[in-house]
Protein backbone atom coordinates (compact mmCIF):
# COMPACT_ATOMS: atom_id res chain seq x y z
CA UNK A 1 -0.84 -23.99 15.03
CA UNK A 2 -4.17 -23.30 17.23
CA UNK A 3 -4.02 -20.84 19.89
CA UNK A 4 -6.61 -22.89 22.30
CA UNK A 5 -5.61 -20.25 24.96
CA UNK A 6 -7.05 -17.33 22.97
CA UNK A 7 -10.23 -19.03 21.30
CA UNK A 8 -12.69 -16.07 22.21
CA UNK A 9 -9.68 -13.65 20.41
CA UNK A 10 -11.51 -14.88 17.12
CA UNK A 11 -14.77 -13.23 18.35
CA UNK A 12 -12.89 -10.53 19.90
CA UNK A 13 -10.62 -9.03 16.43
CA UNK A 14 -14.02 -9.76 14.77
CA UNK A 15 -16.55 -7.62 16.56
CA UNK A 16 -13.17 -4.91 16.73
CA UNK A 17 -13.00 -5.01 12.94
CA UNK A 18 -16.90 -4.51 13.06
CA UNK A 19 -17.12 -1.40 15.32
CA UNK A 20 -14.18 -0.02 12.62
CA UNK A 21 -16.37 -0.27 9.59
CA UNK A 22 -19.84 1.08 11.92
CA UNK A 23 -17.31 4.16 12.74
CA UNK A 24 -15.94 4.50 9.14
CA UNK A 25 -18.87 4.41 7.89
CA UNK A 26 -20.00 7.44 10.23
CA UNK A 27 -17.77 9.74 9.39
CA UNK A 28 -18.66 13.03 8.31
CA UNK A 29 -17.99 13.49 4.82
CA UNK A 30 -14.92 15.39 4.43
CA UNK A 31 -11.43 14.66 1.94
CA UNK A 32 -9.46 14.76 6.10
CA UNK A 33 -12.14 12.36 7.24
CA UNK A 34 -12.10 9.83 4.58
CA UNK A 35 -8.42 9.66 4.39
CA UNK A 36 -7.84 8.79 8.01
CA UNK A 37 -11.07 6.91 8.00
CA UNK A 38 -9.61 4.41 5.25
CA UNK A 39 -6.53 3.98 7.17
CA UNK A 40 -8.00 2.43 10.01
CA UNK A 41 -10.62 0.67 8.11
CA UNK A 42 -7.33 -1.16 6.46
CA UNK A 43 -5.15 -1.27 9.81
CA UNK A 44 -8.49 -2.46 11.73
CA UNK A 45 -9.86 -4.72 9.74
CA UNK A 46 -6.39 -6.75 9.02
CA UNK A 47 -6.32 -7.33 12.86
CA UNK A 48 -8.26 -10.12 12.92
CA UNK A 49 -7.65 -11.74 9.47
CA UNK A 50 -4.29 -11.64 10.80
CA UNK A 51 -5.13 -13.36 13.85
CA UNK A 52 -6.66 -16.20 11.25
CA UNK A 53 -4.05 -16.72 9.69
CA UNK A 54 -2.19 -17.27 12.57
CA UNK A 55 -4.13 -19.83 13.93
CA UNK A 56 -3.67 -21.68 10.88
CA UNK A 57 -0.11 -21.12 10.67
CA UNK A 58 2.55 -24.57 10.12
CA UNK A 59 5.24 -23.80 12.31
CA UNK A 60 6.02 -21.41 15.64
CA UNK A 61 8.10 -19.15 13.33
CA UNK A 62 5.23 -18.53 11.15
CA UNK A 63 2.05 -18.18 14.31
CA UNK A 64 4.95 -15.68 15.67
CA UNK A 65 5.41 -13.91 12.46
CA UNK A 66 2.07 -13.74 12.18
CA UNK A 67 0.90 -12.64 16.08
CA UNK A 68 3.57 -9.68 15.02
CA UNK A 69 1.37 -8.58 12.68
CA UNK A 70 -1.54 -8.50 14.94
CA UNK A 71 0.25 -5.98 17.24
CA UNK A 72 1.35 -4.11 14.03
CA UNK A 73 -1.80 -3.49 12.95
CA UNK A 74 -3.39 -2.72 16.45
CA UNK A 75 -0.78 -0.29 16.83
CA UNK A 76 -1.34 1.30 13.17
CA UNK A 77 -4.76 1.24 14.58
CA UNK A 78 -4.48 3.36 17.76
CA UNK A 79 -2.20 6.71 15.69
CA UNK A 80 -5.57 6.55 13.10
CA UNK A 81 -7.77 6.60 16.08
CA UNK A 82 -5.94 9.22 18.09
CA UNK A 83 -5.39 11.12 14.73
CA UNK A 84 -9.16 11.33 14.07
CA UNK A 85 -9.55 12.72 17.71
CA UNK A 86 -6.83 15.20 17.98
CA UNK A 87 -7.52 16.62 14.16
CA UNK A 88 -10.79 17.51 15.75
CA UNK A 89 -12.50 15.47 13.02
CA UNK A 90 -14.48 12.68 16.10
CA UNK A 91 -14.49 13.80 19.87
CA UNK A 92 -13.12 11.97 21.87
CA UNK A 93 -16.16 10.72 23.65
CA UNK A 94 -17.50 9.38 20.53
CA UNK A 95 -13.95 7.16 19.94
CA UNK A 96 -13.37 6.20 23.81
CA UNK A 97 -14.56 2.93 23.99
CA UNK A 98 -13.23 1.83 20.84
CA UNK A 99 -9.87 3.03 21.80
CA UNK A 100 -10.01 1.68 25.00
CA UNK A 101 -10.64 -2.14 23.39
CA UNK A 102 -7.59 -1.11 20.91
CA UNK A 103 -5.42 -0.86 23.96
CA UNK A 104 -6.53 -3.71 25.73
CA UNK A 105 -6.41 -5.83 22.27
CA UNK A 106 -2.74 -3.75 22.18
CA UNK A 107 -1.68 -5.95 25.24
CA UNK A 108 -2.75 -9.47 24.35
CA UNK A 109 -0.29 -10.47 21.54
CA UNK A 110 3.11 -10.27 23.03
CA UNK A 111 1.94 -12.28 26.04
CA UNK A 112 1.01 -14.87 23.01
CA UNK A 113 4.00 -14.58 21.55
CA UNK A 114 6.02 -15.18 24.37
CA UNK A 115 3.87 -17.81 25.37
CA UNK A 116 4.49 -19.39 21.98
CA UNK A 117 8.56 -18.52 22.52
CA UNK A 118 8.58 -20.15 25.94
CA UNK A 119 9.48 -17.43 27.40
C-alpha cells in the first residue's frame, strides 16, 4: 500500500537515520555514552526501515500496524536523545537540530494513519 502523500518521507527517515549513525559515531568514548548511543542507533535507524515496510505493506491493517511502529520508534528516539542531553553526556546545542527533526518526524505518522483510517 504506497503512501503517494508522503513520498519525500522516504528521503526524510533516511537522512534522520543518517544524522543518528554521524552522532553515534561521535560520541565520546565512555561505557554511559555507548549504551545510550546504541539505543538510539537501534530506535533511529528502525524509523525508516519501518516506514519501508510500510509502504510495501498488503492491506490497511498492516500500513497501520506498521506507521505505529514509525511513531514507536520516533518516540523511543526522542527519551535516548533527551537522555544523552540531560546525563550531561552531549549539550544540548550539539543535539538541537536533530531533536527538533525527531519532533517534527514525531507529528507526521498519526496524521497518516488517520488518513489511512478515514478519519
Amino acid at each position: 500500500m504506497k503512501d503517494e502523500g508522503n513520498a519525500g518521507l522516504m528521503e526524510r527517515t533516511t537522512e534522520f537515520a543518517l544524522r543518528i549513525v554521524r552522532m553515534f559515531v561521535a560520541l565520546p568514548k565512555t561505557d554511559e555514552a555507548r549504551v545510550l548511543g546504541k539505543q538510539v542507533l537501534r530506535s533511529g535507524t528502525s524509523v525508516g526501515a519501518n516506514y519501508r515496510e510500510a509502504r510495501r505493506a498488503r492491506s490497511k491493517g498492516e500500513f497501520v500496524s506498521k506507521i505505529g511502529d514509525c511513531l514507536t520508534e520516533l518516540d523511543e528516539s526522542s527519551y535516548w536523545l533527551e537522555l544523552l542531553v540531560r546525563s550531561e553526556i552531549v549539550p544540548e546545542s550539539k543535539l538541537a537540530s536533530l531533536r527538533d527533526e525527531n519532533h517534527q518526524l514525531l507529528a507526521i505518522p498519526p496524521t497518516i494513519s488517520k488518513k489511512a483510517k478515514g478519519q
